[in-house]
Protein backbone atom coordinates (compact mmCIF):
# COMPACT_ATOMS: atom_id res chain seq x y z
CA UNK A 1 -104.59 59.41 38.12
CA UNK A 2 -105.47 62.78 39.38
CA UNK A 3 -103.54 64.79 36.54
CA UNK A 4 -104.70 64.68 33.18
CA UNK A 5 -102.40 64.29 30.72
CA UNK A 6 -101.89 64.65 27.07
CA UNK A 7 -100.05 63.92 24.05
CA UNK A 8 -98.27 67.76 24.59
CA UNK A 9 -96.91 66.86 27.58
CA UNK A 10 -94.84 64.25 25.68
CA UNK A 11 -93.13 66.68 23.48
CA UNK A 12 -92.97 68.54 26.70
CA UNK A 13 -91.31 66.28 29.00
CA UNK A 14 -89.46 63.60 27.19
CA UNK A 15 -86.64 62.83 25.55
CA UNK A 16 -88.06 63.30 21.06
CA UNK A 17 -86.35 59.82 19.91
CA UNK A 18 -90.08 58.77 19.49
CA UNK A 19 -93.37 60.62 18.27
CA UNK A 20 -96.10 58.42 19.70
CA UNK A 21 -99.50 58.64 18.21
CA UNK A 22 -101.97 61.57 18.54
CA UNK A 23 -104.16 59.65 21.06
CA UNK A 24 -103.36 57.56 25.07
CA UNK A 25 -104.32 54.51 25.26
CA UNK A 26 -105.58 54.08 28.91
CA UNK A 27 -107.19 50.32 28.89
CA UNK A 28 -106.92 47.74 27.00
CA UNK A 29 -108.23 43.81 27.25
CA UNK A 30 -107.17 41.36 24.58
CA UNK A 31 -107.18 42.28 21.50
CA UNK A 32 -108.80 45.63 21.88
CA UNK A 33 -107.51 48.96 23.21
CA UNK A 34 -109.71 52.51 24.85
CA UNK A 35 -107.77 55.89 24.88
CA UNK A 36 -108.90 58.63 26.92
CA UNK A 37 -111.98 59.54 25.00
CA UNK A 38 -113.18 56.21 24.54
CA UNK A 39 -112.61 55.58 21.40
CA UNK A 40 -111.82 51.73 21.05
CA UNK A 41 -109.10 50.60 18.34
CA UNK A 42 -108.73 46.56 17.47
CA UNK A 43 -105.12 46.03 17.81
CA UNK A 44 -102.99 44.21 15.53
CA UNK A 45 -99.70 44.97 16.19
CA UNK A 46 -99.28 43.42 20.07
CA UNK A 47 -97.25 46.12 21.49
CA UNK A 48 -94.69 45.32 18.11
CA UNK A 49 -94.68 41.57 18.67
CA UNK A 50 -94.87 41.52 22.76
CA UNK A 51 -98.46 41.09 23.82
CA UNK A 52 -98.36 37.25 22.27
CA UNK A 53 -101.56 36.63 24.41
CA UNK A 54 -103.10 39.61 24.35
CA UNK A 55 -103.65 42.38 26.48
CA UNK A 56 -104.61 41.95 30.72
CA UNK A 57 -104.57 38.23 29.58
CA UNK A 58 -106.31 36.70 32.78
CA UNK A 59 -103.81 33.87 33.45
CA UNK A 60 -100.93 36.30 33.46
CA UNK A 61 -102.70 38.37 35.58
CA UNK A 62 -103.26 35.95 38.14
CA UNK A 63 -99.70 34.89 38.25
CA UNK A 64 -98.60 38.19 38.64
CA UNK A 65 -100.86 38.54 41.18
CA UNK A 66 -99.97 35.59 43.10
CA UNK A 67 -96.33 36.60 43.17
CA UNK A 68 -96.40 40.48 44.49
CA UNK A 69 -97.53 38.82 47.74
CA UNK A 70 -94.17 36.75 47.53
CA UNK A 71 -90.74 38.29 46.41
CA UNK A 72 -90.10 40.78 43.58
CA UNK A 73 -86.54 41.51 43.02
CA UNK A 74 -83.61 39.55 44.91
CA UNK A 75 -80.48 40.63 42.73
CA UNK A 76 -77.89 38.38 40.75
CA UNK A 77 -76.33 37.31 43.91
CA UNK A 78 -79.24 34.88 44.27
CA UNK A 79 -81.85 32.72 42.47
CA UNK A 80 -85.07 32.31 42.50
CA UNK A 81 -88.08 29.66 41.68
CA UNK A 82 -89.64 31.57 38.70
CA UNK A 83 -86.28 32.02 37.30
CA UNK A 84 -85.04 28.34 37.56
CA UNK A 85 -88.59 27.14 36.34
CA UNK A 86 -88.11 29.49 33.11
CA UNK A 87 -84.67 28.02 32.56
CA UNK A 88 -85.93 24.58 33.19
CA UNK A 89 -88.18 24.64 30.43
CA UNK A 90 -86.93 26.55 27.83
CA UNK A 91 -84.27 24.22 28.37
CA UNK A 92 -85.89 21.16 28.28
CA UNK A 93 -88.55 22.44 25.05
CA UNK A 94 -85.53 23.51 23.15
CA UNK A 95 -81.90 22.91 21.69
CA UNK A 96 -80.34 24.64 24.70
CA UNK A 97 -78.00 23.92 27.46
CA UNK A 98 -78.12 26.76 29.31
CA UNK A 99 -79.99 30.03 29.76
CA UNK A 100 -79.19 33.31 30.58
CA UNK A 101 -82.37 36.08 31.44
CA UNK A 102 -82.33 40.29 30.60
CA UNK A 103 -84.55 42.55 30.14
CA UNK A 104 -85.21 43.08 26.44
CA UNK A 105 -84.10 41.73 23.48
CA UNK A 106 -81.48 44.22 22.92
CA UNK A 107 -79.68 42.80 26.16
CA UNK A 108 -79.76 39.77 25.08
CA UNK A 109 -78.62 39.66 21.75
CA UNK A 110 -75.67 42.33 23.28
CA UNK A 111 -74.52 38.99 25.38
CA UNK A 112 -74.90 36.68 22.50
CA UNK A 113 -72.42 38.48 20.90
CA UNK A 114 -69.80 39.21 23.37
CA UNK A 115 -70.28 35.30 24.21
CA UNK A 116 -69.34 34.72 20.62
CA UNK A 117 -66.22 37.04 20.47
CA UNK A 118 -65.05 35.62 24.05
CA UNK A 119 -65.76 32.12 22.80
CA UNK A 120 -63.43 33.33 19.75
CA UNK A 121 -60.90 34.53 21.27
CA UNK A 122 -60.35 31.78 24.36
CA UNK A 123 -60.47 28.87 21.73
CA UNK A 124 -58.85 30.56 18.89
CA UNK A 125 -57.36 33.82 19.66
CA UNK A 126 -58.13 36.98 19.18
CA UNK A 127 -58.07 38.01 15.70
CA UNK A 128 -60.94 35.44 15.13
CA UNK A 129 -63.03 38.46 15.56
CA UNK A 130 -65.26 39.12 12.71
CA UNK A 131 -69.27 39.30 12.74
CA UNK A 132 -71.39 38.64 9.67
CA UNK A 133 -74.32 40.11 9.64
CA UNK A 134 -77.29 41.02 7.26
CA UNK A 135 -78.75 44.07 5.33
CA UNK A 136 -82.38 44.87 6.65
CA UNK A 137 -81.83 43.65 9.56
CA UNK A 138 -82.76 44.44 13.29
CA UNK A 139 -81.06 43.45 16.21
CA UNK A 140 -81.55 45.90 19.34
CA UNK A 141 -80.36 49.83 19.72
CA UNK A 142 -77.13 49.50 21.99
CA UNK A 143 -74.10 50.90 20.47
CA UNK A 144 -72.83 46.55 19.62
CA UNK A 145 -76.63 46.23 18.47
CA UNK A 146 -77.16 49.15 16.64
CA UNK A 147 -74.12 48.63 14.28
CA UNK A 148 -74.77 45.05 14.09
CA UNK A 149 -77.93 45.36 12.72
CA UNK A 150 -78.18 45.87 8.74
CA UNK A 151 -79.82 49.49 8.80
CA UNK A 152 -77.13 52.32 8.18
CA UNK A 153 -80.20 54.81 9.12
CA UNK A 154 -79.85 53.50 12.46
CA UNK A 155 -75.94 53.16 13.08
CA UNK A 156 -73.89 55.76 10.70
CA UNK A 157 -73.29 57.53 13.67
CA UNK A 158 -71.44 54.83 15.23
CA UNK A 159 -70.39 52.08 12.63
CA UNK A 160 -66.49 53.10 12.97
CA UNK A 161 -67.17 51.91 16.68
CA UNK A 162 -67.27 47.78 15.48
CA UNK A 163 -64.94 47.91 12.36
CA UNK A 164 -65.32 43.95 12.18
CA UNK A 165 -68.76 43.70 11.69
CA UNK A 166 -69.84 42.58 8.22
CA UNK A 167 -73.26 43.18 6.25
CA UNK A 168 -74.18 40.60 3.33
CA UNK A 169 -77.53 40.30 1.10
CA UNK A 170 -79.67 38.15 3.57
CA UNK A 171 -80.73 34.62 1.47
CA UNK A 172 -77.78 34.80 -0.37
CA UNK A 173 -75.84 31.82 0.71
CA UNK A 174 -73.04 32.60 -2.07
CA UNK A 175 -72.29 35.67 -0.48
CA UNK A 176 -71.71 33.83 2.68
CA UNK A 177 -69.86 31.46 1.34
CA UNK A 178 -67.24 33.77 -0.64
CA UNK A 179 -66.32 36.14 2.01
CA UNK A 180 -66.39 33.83 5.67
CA UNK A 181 -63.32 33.14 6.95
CA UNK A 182 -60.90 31.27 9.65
CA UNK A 183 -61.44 35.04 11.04
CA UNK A 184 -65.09 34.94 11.20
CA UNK A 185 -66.09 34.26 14.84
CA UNK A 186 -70.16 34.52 14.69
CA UNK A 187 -73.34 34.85 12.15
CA UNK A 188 -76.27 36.71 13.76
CA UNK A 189 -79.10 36.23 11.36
CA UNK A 190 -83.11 36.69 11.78
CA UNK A 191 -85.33 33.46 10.53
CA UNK A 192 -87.47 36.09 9.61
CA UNK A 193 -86.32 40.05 9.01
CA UNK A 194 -89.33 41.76 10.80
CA UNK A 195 -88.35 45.22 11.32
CA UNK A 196 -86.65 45.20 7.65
CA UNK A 197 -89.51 44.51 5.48
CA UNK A 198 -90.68 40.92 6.87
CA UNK A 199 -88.67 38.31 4.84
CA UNK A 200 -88.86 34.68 5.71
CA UNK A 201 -85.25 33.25 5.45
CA UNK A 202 -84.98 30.07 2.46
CA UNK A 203 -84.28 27.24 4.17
CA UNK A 204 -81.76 26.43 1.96
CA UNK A 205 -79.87 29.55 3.54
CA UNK A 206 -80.02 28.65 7.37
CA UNK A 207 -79.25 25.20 6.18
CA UNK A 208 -76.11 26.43 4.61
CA UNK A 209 -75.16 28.90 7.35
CA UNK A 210 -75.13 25.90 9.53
CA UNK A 211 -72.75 24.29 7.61
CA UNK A 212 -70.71 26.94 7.08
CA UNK A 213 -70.34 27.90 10.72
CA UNK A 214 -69.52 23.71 11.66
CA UNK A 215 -66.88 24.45 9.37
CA UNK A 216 -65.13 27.57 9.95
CA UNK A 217 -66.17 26.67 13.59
CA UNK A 218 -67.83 29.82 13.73
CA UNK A 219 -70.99 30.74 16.06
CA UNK A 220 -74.40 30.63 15.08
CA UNK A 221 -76.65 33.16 16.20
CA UNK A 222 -80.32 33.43 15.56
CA UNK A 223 -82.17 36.31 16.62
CA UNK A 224 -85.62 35.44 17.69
CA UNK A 225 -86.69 38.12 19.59
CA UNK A 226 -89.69 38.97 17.47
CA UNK A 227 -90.13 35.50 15.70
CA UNK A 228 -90.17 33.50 19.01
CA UNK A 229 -92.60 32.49 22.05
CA UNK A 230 -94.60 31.32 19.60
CA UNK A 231 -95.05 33.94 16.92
CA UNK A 232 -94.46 31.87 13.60
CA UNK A 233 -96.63 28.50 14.44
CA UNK A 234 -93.87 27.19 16.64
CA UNK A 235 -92.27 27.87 19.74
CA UNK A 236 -89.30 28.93 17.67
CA UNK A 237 -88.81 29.45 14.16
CA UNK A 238 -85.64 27.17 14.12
CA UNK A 239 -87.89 24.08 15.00
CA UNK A 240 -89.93 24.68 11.53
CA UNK A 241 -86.35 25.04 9.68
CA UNK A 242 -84.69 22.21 11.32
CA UNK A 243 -81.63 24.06 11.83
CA UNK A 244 -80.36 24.40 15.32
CA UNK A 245 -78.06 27.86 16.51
CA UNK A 246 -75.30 27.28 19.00
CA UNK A 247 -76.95 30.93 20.61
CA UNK A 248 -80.33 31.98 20.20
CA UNK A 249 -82.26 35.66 21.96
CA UNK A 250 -85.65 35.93 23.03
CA UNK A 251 -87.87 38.43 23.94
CA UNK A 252 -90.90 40.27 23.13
CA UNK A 253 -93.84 38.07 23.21
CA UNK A 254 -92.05 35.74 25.89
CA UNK A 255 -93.02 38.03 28.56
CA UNK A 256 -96.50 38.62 27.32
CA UNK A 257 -96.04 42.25 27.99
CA UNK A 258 -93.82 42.05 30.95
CA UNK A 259 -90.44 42.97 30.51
CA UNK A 260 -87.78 40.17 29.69
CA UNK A 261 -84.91 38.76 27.34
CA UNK A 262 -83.61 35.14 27.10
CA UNK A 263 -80.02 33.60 26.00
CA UNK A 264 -80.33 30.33 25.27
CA UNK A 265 -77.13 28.60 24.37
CA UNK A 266 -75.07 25.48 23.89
CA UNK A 267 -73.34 24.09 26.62
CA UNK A 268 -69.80 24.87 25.31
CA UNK A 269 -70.76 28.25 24.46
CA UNK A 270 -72.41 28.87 28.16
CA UNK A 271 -69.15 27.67 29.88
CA UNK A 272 -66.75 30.72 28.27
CA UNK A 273 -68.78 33.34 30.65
CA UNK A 274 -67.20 32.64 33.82
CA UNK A 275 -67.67 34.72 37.12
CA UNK A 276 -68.18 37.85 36.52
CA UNK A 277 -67.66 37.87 32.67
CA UNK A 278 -71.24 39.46 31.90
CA UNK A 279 -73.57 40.61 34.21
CA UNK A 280 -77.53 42.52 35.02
CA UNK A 281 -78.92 43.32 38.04
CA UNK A 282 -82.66 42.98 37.02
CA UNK A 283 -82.46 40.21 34.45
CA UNK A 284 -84.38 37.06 35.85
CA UNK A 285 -86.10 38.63 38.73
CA UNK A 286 -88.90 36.94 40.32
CA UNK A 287 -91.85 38.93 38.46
CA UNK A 288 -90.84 38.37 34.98
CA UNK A 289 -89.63 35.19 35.13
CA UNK A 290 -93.61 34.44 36.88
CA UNK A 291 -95.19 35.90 33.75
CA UNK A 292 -92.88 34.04 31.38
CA UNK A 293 -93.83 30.69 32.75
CA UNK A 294 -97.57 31.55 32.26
CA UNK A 295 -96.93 32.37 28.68
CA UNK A 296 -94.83 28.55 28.26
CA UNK A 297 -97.77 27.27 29.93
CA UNK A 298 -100.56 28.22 27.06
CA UNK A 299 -98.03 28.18 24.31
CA UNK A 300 -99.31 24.61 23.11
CA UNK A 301 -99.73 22.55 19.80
CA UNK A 302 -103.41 23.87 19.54
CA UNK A 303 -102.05 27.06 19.59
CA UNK A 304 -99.39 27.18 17.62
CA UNK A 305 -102.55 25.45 15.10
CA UNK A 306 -104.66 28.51 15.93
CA UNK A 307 -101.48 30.56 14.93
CA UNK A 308 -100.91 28.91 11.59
CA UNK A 309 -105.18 29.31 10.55
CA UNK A 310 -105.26 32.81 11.48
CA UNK A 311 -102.18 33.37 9.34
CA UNK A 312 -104.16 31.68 6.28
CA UNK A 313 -107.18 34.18 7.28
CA UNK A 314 -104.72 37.16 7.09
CA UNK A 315 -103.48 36.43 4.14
CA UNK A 316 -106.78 35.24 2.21
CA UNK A 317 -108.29 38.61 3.36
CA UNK A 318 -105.04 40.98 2.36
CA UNK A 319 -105.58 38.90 -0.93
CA UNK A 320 -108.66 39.92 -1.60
CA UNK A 321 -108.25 43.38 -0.90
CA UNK A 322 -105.63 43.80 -2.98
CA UNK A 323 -107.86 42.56 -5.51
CA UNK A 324 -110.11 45.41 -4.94
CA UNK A 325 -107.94 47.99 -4.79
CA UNK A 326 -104.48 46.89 -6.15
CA UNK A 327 -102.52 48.41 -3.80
CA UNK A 328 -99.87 45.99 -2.57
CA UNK A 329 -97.19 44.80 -4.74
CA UNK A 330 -96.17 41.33 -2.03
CA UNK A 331 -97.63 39.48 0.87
CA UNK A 332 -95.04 38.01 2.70
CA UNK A 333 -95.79 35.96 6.09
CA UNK A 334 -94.60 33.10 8.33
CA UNK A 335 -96.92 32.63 11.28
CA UNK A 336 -98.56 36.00 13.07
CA UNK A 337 -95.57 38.02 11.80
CA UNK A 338 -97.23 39.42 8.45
CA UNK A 339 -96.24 42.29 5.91
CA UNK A 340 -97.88 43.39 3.24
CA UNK A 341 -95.11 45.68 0.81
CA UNK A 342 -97.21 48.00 -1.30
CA UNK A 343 -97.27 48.70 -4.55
CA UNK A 344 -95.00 51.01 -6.39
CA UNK A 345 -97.79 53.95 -6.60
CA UNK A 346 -98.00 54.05 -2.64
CA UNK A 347 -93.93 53.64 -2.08
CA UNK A 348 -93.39 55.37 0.84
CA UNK A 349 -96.48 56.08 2.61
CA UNK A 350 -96.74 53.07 4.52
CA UNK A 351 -96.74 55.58 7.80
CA UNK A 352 -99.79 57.18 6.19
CA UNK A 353 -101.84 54.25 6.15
CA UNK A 354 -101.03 53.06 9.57
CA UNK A 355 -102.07 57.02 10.41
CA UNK A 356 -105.20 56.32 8.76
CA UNK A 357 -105.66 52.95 10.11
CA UNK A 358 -105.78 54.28 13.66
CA UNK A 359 -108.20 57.30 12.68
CA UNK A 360 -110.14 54.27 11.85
CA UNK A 361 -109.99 52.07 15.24
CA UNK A 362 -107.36 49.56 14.23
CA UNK A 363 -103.23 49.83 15.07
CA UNK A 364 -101.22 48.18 12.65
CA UNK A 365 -97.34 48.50 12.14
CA UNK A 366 -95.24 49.19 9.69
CA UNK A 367 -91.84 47.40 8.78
CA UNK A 368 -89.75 50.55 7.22
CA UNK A 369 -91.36 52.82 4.85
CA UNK A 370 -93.28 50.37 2.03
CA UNK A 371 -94.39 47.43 4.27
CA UNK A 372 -97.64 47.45 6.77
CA UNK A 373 -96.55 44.75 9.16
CA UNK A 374 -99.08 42.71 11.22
CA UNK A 375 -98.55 41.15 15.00
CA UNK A 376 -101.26 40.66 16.88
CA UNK A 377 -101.62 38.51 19.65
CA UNK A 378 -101.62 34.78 18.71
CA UNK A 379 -104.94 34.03 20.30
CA UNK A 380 -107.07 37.07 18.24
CA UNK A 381 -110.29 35.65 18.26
CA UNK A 382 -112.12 35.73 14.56
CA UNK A 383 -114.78 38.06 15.54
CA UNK A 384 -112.04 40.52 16.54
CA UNK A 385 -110.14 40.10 13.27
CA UNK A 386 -112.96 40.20 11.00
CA UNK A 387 -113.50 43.62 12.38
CA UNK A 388 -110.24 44.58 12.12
CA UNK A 389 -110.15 44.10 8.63
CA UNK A 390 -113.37 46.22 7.94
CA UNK A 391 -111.80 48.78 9.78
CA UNK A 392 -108.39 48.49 7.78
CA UNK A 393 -110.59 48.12 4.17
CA UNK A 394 -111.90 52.05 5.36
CA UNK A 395 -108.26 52.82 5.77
CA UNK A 396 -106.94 51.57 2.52
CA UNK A 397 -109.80 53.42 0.53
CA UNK A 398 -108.61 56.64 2.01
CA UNK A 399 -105.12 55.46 1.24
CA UNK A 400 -106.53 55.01 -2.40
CA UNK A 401 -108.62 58.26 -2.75
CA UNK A 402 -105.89 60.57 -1.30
């Protein structure tokens, strides 16, 4: 670029709902990222979830290549080969029928649930209109999304928007159970809460929210934008639970870093959005749908077995660490989607060490204020971890001695 530019000209130009770090990244190349000064920071957060293969990953990079010669954006009034390769095999690697493509995983957990109300309401009528939901959790920043999800931080503003939209103790099948209803049209639930602490859902509880929903005929939803393409040790949490959705979303680490969401639904479910009845003009284009078959392509059973031994590295190391310096009070983990809640003492200053995390080369996530979330990309080489982890030890001593 022939500008230079720095972190002043954000608070300058755009729009404060964010407050970005101090430094730019301006390169990065698998697990490792160089801001403008050079300094070079091991990342373990993926871009929250999204860069499942790492960063400038070279097979991506060659597809993309391959298809800017070709076509790049057609519009909804035609398909594509990308697109209807996707489809194809999320289809035929999962419980799904049918697939519909966005942008993000907002978008596509916004059509999940106005599939679920119209399903409601053309099979039942309309006051089968109610959405359970649960507390911590995160499900996109639309105004449906926003008041969905189980954060009132997030959606006070709006909540009186959606007046049938539920919130119940997530893993608490009793509270289920007591309050669903003939009324109830959908449960959107996360296998794993990620942005609310990183809980792994009890089996027990998805297995009894699919029972519920067969029998109240009700739609289930899971959310797998950040647990999905991969993330937990499967291509989708649900296949390590054994409990199929009607509807489930994807994003994130699906498009490797390239922009994309996913719908994948039941064929009953896919037939109540006629003509018309939903809609995007950039969902499915060529490009995205390219880089989302490359990712399918090296999501395999050896690494999905890399995935699961990293996660037993992560948590061995954050084990011993905590015996050093006793400052978390849970590790909590399923796959490369990994928080670590600290103690008591440090409540609250989770921000702080990510802050000093960085100032030591390493980026690291949190998962609201108490719990230091890890997701880096699923193919993190050893060398690069082990590195990481000296990096984050330097961190937590400040942490300790502050």
């Amino acid at each position: 670029m022939s500008e230079e530019y720095n972190r002043m000209d954000f608070d300058k130009y755009m729009v404060p709902c964010f407050s970005p770090a101090p430094f730019i990244p301006i390169r990065a190349k698998g697990s490792w990222v160089w801001d403008q000064n050079g300094k070079d920071y091991i990342d373990l957060a993926g871009g929250i979830a999204v860069n499942s293969l790492g960063h400038v990953n070279k097979y991506l990079k060659k597809a993309l290549k391959q298809q800017l010669d070709k076509l790049w954006h057609i519009g909804n009034g035609y398909t594509n080969e990308p697109v209807l390769q996707l489809a194809k095999t999320l289809v035929e690697s999962t419980f799904a029928d049918k697939i519909f493509f966005c942008n993000s995983g907002a978008e596509a957990n916004e059509a999940a649930l106005k599939l679920s109300l119209k399903y409601a309401a053309n099979f039942y009528g309309k006051k089968k209109n109610e959405i359970i939901a649960f507390n911590d959790a995160f499900h996109g920043r639309t105004l449906f999304t926003v008041t969905v999800g189980g954060q009132p931080q997030y959606s006070a503003e709006y909540i009186s928007l959606f007046a049938n939209i539920i919130h119940l103790p997530y893993n608490n099948l009793q509270a289920v159970s007591s309050h669903i209803s003939e009324h109830t049209c959908a449960i959107i639930v996360e296998p794993v809460i990620g942005e609310g602490g990183v809980y792994p859902a009890d089996p027990i509880f998805l297995q009894g929210l699919r029972r519920l929903c067969n029998h109240f005929n009700v739609a289930l939803i899971f959310d797998e934008v950040q647990t999905g393409a991969g993330r937990t040790g499967s291509l989708y949490a649900y296949q390590q639970y054994n409990v199929e959705p009607d509807i489930l979303t994807s994003a994130k680490g699906l498009g490797g870093g390239f922009p994309i969401g996913a719908m994948l639904v039941k064929e009953n479910w896919a037939q109540v959005f006629t003509l018309g009845t939903h809609g995007t003009t950039f969902g499915g284009n060529p490009m995205a749908a390219t880089v989302a078959n490359s990712v399918l392509g090296l999501l395999d059973n050896k690494l999905f077995e890399g995935v699961k031994q990293r996660n037993v590295w992560i948590i061995k190391k954050l084990s011993l660490l905590q015996e050093k310096y006793s400052i978390f009070k849970d590790l909590r983990s399923m796959g490369l989607l990994i928080g670590a809640e600290l103690s008591m003492h440090w409540k609250g200053k989770a921000k702080i060490l990510t802050n000093f995390a960085a100032e030591e080369g390493v980026i690291t996530l949190i998962a609201g204020p108490n719990v230091i979330r890890f997701t880096p990309a699923l193919n993190i080489c050893f060398r690069d971890l082990q590195e990481a982890f000296i990096r984050f030890e330097r961190a937590l001593i400040r942490l300790k001695n502050s």
